[in-house]
N, C-alpha and C. Protein backbone atom coordinates (compact mmCIF):
# COMPACT_ATOMS: atom_id res chain seq x y z
N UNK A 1 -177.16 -36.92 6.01
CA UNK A 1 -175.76 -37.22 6.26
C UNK A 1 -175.25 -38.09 5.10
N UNK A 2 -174.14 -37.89 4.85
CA UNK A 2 -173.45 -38.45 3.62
C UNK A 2 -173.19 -40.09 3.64
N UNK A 3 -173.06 -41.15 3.05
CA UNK A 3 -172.36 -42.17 3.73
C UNK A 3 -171.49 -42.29 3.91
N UNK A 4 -170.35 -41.69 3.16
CA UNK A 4 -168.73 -41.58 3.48
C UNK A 4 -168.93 -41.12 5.13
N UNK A 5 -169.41 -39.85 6.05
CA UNK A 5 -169.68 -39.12 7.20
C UNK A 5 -170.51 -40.37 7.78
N UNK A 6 -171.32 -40.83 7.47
CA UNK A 6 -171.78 -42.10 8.07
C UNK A 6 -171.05 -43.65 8.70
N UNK A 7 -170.65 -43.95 7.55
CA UNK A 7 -169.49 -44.92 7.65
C UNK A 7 -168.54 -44.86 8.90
N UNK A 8 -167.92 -43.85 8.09
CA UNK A 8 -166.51 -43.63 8.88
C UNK A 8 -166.84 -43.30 10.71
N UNK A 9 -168.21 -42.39 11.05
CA UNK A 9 -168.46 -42.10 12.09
C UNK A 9 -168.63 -43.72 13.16
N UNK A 10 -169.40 -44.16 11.90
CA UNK A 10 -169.71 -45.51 12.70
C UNK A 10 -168.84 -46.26 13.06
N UNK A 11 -167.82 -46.36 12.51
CA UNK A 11 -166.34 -47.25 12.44
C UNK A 11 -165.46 -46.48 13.77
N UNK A 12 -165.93 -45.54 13.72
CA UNK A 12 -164.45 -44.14 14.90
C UNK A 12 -165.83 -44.78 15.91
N UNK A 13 -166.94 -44.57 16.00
CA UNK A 13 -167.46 -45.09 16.99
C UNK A 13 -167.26 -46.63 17.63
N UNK A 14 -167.42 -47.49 16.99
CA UNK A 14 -167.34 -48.70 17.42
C UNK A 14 -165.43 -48.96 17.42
N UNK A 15 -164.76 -48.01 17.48
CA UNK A 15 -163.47 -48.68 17.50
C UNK A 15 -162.83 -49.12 16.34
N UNK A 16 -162.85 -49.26 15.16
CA UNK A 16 -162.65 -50.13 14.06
C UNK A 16 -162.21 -49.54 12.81
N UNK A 17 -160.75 -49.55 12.60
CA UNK A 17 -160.65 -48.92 11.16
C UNK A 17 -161.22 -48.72 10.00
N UNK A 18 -160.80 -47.75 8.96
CA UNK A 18 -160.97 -47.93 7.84
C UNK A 18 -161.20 -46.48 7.25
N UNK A 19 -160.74 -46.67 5.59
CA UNK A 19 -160.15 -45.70 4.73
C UNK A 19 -161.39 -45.93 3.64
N UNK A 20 -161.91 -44.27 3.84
CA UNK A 20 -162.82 -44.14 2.23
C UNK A 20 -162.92 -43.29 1.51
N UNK A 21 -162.39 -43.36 0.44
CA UNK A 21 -161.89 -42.10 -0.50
C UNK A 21 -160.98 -40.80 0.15
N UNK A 22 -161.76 -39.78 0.94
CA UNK A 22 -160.65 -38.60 1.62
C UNK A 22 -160.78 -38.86 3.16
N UNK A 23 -161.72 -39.24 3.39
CA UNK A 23 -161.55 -39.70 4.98
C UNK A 23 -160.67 -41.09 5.39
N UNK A 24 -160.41 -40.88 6.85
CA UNK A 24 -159.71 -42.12 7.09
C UNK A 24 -159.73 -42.45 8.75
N UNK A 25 -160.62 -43.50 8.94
CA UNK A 25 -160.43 -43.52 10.53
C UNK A 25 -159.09 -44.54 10.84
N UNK A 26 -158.25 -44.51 11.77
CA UNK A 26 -157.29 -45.02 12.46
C UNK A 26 -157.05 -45.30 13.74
N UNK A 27 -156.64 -46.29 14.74
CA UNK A 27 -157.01 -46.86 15.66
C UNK A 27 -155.41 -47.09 16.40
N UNK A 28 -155.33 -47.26 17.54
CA UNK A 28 -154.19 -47.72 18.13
C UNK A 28 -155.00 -48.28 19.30
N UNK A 29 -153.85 -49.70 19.33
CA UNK A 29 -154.47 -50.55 20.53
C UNK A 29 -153.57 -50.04 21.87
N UNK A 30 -152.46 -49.58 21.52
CA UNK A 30 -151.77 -49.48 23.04
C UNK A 30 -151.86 -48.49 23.56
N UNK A 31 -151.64 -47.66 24.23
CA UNK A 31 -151.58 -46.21 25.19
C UNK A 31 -151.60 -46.44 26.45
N UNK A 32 -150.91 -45.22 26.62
CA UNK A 32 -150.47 -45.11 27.83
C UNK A 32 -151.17 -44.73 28.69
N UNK A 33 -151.28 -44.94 30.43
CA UNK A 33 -151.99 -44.63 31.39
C UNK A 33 -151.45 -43.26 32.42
N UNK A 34 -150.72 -42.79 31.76
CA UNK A 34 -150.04 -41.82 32.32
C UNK A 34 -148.95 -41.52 33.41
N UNK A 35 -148.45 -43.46 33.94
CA UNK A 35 -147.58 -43.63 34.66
C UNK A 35 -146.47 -44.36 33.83
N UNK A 36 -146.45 -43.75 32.40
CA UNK A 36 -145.60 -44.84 31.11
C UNK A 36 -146.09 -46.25 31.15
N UNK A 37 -146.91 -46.93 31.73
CA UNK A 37 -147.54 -48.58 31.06
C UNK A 37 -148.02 -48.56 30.35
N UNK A 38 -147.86 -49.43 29.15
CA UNK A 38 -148.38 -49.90 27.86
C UNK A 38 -150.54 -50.60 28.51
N UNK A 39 -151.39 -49.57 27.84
CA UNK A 39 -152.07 -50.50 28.09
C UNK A 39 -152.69 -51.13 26.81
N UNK A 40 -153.32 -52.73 26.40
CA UNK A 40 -153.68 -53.21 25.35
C UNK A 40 -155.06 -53.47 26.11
N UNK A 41 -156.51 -52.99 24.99
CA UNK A 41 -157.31 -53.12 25.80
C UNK A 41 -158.12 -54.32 24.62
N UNK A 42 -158.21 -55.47 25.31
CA UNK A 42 -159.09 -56.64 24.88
C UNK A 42 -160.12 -56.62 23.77
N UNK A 43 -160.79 -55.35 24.01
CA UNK A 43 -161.76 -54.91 23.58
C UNK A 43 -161.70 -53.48 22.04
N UNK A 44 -160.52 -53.52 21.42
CA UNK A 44 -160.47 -53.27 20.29
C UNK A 44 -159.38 -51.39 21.00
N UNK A 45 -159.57 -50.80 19.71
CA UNK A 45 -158.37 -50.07 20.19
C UNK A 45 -158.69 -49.27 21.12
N UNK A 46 -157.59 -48.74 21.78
CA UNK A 46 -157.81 -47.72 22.81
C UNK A 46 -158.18 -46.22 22.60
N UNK A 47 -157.75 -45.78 21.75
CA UNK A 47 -157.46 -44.89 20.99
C UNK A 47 -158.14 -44.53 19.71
N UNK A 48 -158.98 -43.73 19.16
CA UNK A 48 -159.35 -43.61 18.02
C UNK A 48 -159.07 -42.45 17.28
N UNK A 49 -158.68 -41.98 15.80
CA UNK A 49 -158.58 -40.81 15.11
C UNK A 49 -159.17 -40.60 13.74
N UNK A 50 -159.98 -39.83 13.46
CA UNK A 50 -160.47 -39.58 12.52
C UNK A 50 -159.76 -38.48 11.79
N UNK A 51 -159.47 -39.06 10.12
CA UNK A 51 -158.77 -37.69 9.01
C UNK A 51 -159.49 -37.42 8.12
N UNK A 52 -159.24 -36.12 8.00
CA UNK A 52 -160.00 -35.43 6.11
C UNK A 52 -158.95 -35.27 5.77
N UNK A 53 -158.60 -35.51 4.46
CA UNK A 53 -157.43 -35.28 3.46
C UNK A 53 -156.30 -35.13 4.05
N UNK A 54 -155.89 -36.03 5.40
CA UNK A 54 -154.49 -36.35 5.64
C UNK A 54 -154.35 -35.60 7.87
N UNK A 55 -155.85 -34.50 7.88
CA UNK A 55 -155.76 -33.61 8.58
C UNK A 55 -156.18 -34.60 9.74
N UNK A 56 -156.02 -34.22 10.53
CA UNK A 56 -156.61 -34.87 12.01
C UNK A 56 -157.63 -34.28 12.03
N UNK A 57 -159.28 -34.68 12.19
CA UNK A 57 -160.34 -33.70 12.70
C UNK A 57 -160.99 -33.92 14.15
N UNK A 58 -160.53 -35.27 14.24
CA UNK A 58 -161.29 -35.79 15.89
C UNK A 58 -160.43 -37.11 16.62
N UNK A 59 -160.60 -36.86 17.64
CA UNK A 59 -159.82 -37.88 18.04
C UNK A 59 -160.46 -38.51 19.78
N UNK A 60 -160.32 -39.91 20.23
CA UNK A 60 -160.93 -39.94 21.15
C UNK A 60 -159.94 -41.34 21.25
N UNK A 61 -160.08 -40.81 23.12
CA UNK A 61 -159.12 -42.28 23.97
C UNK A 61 -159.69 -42.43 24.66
N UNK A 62 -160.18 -43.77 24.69
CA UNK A 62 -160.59 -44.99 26.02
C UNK A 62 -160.34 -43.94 27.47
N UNK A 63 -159.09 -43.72 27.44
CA UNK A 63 -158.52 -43.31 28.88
C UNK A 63 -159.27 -42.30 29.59
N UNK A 64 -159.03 -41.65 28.39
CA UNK A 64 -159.04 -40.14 28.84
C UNK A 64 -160.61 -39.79 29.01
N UNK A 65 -161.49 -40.31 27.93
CA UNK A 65 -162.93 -40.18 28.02
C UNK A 65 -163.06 -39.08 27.67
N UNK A 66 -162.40 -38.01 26.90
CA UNK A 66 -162.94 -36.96 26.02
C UNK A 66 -163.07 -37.32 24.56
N UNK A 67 -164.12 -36.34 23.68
CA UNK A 67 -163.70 -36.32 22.71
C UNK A 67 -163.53 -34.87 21.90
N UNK A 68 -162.12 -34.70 21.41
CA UNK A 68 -160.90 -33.94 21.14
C UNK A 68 -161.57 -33.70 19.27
N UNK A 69 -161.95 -32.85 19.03
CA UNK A 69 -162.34 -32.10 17.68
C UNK A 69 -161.31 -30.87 17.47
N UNK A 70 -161.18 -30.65 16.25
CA UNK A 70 -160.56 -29.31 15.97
C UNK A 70 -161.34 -29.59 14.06
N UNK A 71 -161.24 -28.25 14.24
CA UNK A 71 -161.23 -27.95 12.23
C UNK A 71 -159.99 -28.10 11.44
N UNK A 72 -158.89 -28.06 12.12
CA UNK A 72 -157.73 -28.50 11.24
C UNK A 72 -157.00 -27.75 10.22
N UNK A 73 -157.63 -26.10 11.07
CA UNK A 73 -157.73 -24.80 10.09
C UNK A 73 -158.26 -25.18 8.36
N UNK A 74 -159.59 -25.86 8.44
CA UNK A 74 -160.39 -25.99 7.35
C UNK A 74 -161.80 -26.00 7.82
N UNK A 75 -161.95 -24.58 7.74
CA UNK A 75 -163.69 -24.37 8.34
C UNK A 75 -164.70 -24.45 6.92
N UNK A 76 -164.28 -25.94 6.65
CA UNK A 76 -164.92 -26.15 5.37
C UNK A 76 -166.47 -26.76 5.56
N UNK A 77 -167.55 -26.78 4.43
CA UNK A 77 -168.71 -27.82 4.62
C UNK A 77 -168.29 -29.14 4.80
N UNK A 78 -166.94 -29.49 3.84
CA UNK A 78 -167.05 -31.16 4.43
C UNK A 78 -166.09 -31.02 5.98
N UNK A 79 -165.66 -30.69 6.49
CA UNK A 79 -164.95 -31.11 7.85
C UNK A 79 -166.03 -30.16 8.55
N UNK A 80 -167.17 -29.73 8.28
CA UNK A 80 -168.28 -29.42 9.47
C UNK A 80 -168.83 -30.51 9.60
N UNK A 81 -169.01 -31.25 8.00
CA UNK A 81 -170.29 -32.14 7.66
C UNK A 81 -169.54 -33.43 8.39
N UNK A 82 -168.33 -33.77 8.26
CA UNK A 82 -167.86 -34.77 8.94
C UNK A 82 -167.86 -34.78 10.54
N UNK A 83 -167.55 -34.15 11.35
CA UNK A 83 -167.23 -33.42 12.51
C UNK A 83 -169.04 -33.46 12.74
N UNK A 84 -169.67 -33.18 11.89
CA UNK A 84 -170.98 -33.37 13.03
C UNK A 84 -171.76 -34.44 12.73
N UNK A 85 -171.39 -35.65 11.70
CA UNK A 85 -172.36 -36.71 11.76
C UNK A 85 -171.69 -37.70 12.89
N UNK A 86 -170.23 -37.12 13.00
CA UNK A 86 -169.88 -37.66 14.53
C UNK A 86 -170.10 -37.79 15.88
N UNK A 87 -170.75 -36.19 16.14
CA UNK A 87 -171.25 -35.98 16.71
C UNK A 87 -172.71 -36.76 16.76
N UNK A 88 -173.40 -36.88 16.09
CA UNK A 88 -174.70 -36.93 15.68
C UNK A 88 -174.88 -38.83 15.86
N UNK A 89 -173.41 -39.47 15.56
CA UNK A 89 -173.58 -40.91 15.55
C UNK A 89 -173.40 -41.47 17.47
N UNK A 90 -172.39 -40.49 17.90
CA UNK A 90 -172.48 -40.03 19.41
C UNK A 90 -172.96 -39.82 20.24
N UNK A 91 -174.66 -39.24 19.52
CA UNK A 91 -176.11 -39.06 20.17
C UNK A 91 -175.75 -37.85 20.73
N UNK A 92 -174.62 -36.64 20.30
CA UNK A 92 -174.32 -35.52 20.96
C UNK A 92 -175.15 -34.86 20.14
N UNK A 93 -175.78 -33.55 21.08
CA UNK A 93 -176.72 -32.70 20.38
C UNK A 93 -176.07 -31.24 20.36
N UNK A 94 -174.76 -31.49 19.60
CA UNK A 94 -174.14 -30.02 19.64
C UNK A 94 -173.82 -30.41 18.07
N UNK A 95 -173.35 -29.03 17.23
CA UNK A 95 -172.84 -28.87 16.03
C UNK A 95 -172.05 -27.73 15.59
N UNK A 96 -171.10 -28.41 14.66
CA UNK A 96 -170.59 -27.18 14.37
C UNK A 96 -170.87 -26.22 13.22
N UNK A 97 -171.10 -25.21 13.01
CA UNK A 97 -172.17 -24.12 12.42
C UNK A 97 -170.52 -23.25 11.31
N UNK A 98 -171.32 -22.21 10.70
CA UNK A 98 -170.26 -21.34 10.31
C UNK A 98 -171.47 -20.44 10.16
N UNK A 99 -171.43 -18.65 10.38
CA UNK A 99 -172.05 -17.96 10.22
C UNK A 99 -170.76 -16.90 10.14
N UNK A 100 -171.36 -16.28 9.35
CA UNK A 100 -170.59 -14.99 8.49
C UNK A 100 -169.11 -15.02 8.24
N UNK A 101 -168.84 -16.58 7.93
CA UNK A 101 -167.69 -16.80 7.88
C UNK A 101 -166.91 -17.09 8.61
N UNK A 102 -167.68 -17.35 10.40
CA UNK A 102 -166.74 -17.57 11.43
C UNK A 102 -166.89 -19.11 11.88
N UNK A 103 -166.58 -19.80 12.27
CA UNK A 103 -167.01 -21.06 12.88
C UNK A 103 -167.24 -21.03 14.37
N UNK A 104 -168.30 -21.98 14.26
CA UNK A 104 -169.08 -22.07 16.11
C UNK A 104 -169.39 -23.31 16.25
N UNK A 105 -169.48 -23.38 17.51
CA UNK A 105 -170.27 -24.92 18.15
C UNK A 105 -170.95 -24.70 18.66
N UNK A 106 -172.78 -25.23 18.08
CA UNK A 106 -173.54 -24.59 18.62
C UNK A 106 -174.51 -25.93 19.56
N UNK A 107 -175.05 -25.48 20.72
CA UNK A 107 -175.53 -26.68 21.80
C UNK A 107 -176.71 -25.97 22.20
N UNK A 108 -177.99 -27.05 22.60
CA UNK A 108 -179.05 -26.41 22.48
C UNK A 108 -179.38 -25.21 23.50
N UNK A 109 -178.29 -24.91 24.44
CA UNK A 109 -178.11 -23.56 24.87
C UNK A 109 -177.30 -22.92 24.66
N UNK A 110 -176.49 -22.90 23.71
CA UNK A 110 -175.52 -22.13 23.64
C UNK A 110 -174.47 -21.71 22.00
N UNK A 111 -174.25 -20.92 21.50
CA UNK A 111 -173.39 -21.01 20.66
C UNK A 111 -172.09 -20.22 20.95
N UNK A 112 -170.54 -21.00 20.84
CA UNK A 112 -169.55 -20.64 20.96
C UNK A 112 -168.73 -20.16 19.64
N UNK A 113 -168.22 -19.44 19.72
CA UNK A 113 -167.20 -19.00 18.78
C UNK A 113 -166.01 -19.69 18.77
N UNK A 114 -165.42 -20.47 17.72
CA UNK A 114 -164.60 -21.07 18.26
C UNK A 114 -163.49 -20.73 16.85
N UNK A 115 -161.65 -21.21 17.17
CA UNK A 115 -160.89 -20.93 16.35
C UNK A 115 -160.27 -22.27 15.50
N UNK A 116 -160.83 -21.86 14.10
CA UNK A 116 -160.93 -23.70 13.60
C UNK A 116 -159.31 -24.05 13.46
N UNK A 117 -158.48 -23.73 13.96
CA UNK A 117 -157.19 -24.13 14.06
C UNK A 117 -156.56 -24.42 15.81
N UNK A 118 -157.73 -24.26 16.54
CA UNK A 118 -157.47 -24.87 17.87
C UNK A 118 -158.17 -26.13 17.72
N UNK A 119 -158.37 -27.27 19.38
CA UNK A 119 -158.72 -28.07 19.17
C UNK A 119 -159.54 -27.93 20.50
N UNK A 120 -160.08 -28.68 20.17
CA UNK A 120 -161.51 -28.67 21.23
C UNK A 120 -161.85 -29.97 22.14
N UNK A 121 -162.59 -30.05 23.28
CA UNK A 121 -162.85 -31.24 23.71
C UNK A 121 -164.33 -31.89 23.98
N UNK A 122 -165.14 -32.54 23.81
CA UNK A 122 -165.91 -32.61 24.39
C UNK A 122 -166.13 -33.82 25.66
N UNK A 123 -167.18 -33.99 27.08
CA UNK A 123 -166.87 -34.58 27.63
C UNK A 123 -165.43 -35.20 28.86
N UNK A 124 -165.44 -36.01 29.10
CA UNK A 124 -164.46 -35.80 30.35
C UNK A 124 -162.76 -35.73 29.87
N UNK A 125 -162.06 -36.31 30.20
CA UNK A 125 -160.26 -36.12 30.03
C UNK A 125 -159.95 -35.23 31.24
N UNK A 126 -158.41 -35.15 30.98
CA UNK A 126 -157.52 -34.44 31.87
C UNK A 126 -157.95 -33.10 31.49
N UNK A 127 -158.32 -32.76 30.07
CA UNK A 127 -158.39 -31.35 29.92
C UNK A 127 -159.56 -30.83 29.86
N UNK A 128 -160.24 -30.99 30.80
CA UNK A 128 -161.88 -30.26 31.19
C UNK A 128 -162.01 -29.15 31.04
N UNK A 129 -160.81 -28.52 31.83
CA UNK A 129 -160.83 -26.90 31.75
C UNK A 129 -160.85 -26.50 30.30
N UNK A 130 -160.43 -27.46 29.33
CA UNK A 130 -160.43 -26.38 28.66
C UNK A 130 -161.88 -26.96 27.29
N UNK A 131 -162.63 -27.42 28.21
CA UNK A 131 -163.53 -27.61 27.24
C UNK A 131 -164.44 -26.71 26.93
N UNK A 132 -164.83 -26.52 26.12
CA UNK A 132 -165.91 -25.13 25.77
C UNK A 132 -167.45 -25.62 25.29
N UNK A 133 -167.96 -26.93 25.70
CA UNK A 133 -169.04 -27.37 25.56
C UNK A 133 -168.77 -28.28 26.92
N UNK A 134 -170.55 -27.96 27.83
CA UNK A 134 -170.82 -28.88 28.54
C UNK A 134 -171.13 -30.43 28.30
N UNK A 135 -170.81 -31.87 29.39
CA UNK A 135 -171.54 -32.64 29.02
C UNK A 135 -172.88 -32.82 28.77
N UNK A 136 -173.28 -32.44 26.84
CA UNK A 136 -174.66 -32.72 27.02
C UNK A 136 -175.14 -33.91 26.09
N UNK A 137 -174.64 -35.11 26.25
CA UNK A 137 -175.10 -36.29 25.81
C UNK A 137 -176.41 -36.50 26.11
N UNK A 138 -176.97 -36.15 26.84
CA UNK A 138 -178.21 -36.82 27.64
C UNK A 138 -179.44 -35.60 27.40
N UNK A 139 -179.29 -34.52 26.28
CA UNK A 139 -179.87 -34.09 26.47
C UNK A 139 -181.19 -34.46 25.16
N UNK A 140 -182.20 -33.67 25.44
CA UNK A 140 -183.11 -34.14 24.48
C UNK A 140 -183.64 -33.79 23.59
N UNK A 141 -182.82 -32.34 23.10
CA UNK A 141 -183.46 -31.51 22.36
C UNK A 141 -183.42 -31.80 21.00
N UNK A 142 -184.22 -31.20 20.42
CA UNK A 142 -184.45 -31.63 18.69
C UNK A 142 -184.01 -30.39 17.74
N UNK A 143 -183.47 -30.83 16.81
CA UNK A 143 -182.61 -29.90 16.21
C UNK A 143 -183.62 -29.45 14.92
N UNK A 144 -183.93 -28.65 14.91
CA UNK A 144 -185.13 -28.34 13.93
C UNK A 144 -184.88 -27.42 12.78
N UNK A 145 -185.28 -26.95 11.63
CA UNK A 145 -185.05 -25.12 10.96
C UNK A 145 -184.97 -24.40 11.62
N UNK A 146 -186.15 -24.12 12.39
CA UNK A 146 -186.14 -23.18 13.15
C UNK A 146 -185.52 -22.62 14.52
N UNK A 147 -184.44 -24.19 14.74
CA UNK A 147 -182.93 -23.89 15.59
C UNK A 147 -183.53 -24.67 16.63
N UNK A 148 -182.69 -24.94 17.93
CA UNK A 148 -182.73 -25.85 18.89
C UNK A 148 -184.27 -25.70 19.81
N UNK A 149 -185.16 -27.16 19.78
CA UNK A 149 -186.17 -27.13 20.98
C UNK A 149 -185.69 -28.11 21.95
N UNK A 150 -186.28 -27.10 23.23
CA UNK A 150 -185.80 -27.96 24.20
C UNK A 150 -186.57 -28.67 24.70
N UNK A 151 -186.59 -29.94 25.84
CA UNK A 151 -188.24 -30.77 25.93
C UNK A 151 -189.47 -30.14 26.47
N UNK A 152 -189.10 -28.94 27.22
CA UNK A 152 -189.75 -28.40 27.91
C UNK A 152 -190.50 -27.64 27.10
N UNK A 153 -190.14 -27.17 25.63
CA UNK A 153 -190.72 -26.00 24.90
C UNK A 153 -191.74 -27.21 23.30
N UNK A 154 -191.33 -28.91 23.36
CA UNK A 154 -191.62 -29.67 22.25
C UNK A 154 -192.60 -29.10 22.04
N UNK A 155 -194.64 -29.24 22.79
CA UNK A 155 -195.63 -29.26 22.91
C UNK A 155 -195.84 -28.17 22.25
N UNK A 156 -195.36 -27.17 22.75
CA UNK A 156 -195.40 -25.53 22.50
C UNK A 156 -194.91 -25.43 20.99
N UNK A 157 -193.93 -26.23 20.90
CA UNK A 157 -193.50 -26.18 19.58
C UNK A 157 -194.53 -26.94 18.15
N UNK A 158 -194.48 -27.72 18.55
CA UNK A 158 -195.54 -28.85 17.68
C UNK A 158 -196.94 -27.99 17.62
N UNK A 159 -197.13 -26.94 18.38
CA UNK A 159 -198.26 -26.37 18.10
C UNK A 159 -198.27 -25.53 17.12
N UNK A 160 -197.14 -25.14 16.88
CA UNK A 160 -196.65 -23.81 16.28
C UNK A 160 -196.50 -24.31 14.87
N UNK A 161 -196.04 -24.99 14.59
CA UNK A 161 -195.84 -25.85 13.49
C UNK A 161 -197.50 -26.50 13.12
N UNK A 162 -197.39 -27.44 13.68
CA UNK A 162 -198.93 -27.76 13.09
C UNK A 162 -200.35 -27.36 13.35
C-alpha cells in the first residue's frame, strides 16, 4: 500500500483531516439526524469524505453507519488502490478488482460487477437495500495470489503451499 493510500485512510479513519498531493480527506462536525437538528459530536467530525483529484471516492457518517464508495467514473489503479487500502485500514476483507476492463467488488464469497459511476455502500445506513456487499467486517479470510481463503479451507491451504 502506498503511503499517500495509507495516510489519508488512516486520517478518514480516525476522523481527522488532511490534504496530500491528489488526495484529500475532509470532515464535517455537524449533520443532521434526520428530524433537521444540528448534531456536533464531541468526539471529532461526524461525517467523513475522502477525494482523488477533486472526485468524491468514499464517504462515511457517524449517523448513518454505512460506508458509501463509488469510482467517481474513474475505474483507475489509483482510485482502486485508494478505495481499497480503505477498505483494508477498516479491517474490511472486500476489494475492488478490474478484470477485462470492467470493475468489481470482490468479498471472500463473492464477486460483484459493479458501475464505477454509481455509488455503493458498505455496512449499515438508511440505504441497506441498496447495498451490494454483505456485512463482512468480521470475517477472516486471507487474501492470497491465489484469491480468497476462507478459515475453514487455511490448513488445507498452508498445505498446498508448503
Amino acid at each position: 500500500m502506498r503511503q499517500i493510500t495509507l495516510k489519508t485512510a488512516e486520517a478518514f479513519l480516525n476522523r481527522k483531516a488532511m490534504k496530500m498531493d491528489n488526495t484529500e480527506v475532509k470532515g464535517r462536525y455537524i449533520s443532521t439526524n434526520g428530524k433537521g437538528e444540528e448534531i456536533k459530536d464531541p468526539n471529532g467530525f461526524v461525517e467523513m469524505s475522502l477525494y482523488l483529484h477533486g472526485n468524491l471516492i468514499a464517504n462515511f457518517n457517524q449517523i448513518q453507519k454505512g460506508l458509501y464508495f463509488t469510482l467517481a467514473g474513474w475505474n483507475t489503479p489509483t482510485t482502486r488502490e485508494r478505495l481499497n487500502g480503505l477498505f483494508k485500514v477498516y479491517g474490511l476483507t472486500c476489494k475492488v478488482r478490474q478484470i477485462k476492463g470492467e470493475a468489481y467488488i470482490q468479498t471472500p464469497s463473492e464477486l460483484v460487477k459493479i458501475d464505477s459511476n454509481s455509488t455503493y455502500v458498505i455496512g449499515g445506513g438508511k440505504n441497506t437495500n441498496a447495498s451490494i456487499v454483505k456485512d463482512f467486517q468480521n470475517t477472516e479470510a486471507i487474501d492470497t495470489a491465489l484469491g480468497w481463503v476462507m478459515p475453514e479451507e487455511v490448513e488445507e491451504f498452508s498445505q498446498k503451499i508448503w
